[in-house]
C-alpha atoms as a PDB file:
ATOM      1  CA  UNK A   1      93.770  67.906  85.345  1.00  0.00           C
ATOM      2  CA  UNK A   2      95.569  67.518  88.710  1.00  0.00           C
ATOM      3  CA  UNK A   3      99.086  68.063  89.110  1.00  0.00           C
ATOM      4  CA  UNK A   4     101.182  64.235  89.255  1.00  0.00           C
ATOM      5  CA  UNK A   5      98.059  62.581  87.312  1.00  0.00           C
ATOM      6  CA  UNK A   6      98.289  61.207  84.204  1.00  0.00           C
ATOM      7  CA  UNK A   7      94.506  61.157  81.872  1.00  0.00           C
ATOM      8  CA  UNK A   8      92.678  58.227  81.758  1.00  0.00           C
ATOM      9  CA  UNK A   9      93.428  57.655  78.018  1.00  0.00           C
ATOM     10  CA  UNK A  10      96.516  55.593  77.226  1.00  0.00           C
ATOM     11  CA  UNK A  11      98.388  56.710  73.865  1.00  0.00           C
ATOM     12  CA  UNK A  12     101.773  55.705  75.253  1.00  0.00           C
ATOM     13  CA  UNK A  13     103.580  53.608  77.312  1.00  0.00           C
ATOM     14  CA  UNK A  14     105.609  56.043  78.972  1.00  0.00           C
ATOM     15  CA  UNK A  15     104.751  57.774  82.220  1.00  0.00           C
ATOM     16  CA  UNK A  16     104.094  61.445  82.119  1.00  0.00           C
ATOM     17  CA  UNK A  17     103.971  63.467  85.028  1.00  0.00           C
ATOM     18  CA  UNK A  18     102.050  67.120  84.801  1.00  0.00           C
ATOM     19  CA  UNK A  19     103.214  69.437  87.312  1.00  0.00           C
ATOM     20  CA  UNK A  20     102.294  72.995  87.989  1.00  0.00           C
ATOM     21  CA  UNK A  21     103.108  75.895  85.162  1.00  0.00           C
ATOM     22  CA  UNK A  22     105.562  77.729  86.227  1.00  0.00           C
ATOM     23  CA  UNK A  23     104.331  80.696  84.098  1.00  0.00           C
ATOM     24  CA  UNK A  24     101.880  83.522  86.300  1.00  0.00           C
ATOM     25  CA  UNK A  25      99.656  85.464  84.845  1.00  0.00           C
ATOM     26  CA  UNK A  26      97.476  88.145  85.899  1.00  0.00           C
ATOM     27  CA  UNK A  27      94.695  90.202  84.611  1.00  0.00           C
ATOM     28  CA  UNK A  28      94.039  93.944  86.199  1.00  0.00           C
ATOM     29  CA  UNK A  29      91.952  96.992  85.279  1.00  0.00           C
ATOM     30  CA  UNK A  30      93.434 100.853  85.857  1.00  0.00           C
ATOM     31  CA  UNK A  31      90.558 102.974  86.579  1.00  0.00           C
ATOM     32  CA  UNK A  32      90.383 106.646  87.479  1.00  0.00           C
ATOM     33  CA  UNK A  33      86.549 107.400  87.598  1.00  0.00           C
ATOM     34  CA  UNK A  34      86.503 105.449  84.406  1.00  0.00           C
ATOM     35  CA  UNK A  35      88.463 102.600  82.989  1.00  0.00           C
ATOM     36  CA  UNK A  36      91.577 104.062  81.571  1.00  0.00           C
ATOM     37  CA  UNK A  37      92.921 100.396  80.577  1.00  0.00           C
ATOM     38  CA  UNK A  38      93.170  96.633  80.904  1.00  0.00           C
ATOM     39  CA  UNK A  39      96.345  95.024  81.300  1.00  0.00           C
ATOM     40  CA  UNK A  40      97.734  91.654  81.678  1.00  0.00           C
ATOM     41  CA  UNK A  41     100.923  90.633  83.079  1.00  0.00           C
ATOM     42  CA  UNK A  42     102.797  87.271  82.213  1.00  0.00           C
ATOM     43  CA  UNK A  43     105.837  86.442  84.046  1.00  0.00           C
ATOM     44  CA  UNK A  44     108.235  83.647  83.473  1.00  0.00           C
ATOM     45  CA  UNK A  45     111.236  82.500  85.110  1.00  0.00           C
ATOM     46  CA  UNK A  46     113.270  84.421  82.412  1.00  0.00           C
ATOM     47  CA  UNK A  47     111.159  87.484  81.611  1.00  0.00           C
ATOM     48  CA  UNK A  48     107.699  89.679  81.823  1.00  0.00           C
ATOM     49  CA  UNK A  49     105.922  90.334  78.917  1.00  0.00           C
ATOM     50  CA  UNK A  50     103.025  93.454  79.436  1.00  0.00           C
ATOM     51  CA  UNK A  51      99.968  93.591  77.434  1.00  0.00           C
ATOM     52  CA  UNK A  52      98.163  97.062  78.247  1.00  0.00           C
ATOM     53  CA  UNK A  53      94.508  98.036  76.008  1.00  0.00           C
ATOM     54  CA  UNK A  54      91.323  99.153  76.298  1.00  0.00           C
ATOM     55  CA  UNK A  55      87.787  96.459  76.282  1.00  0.00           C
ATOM     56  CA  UNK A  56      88.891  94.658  72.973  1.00  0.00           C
ATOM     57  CA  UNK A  57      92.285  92.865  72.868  1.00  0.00           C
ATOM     58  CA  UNK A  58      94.077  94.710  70.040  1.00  0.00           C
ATOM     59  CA  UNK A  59      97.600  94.174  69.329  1.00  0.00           C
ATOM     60  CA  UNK A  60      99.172  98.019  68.748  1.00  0.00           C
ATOM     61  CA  UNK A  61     102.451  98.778  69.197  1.00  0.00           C
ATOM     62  CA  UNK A  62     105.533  96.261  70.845  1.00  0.00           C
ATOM     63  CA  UNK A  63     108.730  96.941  72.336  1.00  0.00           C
ATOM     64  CA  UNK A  64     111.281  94.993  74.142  1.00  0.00           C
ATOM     65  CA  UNK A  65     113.617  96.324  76.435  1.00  0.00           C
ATOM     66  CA  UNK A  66     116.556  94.714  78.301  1.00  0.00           C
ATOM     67  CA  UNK A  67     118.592  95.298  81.534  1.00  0.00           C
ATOM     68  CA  UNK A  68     122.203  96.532  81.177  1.00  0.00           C
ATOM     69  CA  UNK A  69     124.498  98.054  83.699  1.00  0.00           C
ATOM     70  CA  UNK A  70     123.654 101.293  85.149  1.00  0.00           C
ATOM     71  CA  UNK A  71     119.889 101.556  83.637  1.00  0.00           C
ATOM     72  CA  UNK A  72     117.837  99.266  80.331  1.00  0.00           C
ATOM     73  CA  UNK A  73     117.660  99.787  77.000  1.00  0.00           C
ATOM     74  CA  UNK A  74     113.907  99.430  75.125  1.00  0.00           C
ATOM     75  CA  UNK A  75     113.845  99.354  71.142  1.00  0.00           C
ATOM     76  CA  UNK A  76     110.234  99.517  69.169  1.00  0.00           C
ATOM     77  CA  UNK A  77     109.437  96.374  68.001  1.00  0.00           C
ATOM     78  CA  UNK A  78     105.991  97.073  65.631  1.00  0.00           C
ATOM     79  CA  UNK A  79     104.939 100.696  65.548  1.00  0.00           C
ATOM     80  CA  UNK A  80     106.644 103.306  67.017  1.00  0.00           C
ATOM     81  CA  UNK A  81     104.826 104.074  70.308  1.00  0.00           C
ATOM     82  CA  UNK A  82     106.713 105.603  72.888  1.00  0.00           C
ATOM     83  CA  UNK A  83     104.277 104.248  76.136  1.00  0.00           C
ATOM     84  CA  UNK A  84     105.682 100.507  75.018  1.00  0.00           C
ATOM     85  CA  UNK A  85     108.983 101.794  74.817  1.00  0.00           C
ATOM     86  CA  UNK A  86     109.175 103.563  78.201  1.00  0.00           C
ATOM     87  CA  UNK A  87     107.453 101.345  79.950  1.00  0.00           C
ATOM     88  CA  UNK A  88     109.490  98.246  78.682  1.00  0.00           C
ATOM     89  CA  UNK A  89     112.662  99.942  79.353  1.00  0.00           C
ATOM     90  CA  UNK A  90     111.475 100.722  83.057  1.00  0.00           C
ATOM     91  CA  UNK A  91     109.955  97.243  83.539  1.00  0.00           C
ATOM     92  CA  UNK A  92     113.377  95.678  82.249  1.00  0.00           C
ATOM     93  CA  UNK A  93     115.347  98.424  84.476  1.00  0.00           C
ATOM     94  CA  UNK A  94     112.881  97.415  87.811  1.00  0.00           C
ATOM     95  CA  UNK A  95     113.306  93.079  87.504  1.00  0.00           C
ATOM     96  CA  UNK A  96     116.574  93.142  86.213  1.00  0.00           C
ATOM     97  CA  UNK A  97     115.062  90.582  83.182  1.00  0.00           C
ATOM     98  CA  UNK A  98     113.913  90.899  79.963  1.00  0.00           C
ATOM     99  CA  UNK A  99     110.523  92.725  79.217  1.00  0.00           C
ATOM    100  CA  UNK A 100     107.863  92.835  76.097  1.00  0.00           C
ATOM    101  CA  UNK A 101     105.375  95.534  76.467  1.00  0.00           C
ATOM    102  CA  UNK A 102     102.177  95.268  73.807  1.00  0.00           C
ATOM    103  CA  UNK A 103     100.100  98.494  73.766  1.00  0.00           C
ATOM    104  CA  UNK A 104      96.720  98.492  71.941  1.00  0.00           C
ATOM    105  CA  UNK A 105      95.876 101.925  73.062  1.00  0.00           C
ATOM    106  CA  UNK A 106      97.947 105.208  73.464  1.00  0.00           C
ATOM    107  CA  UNK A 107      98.065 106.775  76.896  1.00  0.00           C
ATOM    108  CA  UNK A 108      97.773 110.764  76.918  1.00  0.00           C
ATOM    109  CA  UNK A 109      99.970 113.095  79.401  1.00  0.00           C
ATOM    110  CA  UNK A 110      97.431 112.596  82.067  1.00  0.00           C
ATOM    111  CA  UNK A 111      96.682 108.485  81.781  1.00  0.00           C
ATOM    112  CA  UNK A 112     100.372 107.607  81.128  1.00  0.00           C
ATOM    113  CA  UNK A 113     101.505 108.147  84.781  1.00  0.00           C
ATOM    114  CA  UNK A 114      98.453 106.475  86.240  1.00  0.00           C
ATOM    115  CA  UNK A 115      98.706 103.491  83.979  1.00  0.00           C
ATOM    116  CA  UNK A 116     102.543 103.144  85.078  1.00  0.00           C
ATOM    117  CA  UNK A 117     101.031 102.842  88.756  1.00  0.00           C
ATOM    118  CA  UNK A 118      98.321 100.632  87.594  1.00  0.00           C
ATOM    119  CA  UNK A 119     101.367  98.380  86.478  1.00  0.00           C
ATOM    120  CA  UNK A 120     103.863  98.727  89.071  1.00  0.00           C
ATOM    121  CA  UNK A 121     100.585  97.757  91.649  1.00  0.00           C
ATOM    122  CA  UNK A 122      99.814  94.635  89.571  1.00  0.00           C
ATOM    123  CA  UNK A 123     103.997  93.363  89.371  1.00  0.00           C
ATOM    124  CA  UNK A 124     104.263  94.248  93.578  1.00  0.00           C
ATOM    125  CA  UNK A 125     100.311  92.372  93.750  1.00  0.00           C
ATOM    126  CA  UNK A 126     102.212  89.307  92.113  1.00  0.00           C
ATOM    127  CA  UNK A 127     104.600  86.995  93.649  1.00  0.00           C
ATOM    128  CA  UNK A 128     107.804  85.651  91.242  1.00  0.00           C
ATOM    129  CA  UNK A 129     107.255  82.488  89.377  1.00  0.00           C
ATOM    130  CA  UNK A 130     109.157  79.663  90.873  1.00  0.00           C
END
């Protein structure tokens, strides 16, 4: 549907205008050789929420972390990963907003660090919602 179009069926009198989402999202792959995850970033006016997996959606662990003076605080949400923690608590710490992070997959010693680039490359790939 176009943006300032109303559909051709009438259930109402009044006039409704669509405009443009102001939501964003975006889908990326990190890959070192091999896929190491998927990811998908939704950002909102208010907030980002992460999800990070492998080939199959799976919803793992969840953590939310939020900005304060001088640094963030993260708390685990479902499960009791500590990827969705420390990468909520650095997303929240980066935009200043409030950040989800889902993880359906847990990141070794070696992945972990290339997955945070993988991320930080996707939010810096991404212009802020209007």
């Amino acid at each position: 549907m176009e943006v300032g179009s109303s559909p051709r069926n009438v259930t109402t009198k009044r006039r409704v205008k669509y405009r443009k989402s102001s939501w964003a999202v975006q889908e990326f792959e990190v890959w070192s050789g091999e896929m190491v995850c998927r990811g998908a970033v939704l950002r909102t006016q208010g907030g980002v929420l992460l999800w990070l997996g492998g080939r199959e959606a799976r919803l793992g662990h969840v953590a939310l972390g939020v900005p304060r003076a001088g640094g963030a605080l993260a708390t685990p949400l479902l499960g009791a990963a500590d990827d969705a923690v420390g990468h909520a608590r650095r997303l929240a710490a980066a935009l200043a907003c409030p950040a989800h992070v889902c993880c359906g997959q847990d990141f070794d010693r070696f992945a972990a660090p290339l997955v945070a680039r993988g991320v930080a490359a996707a939010l810096r790939a991404q212009p802020d919602p209007v």
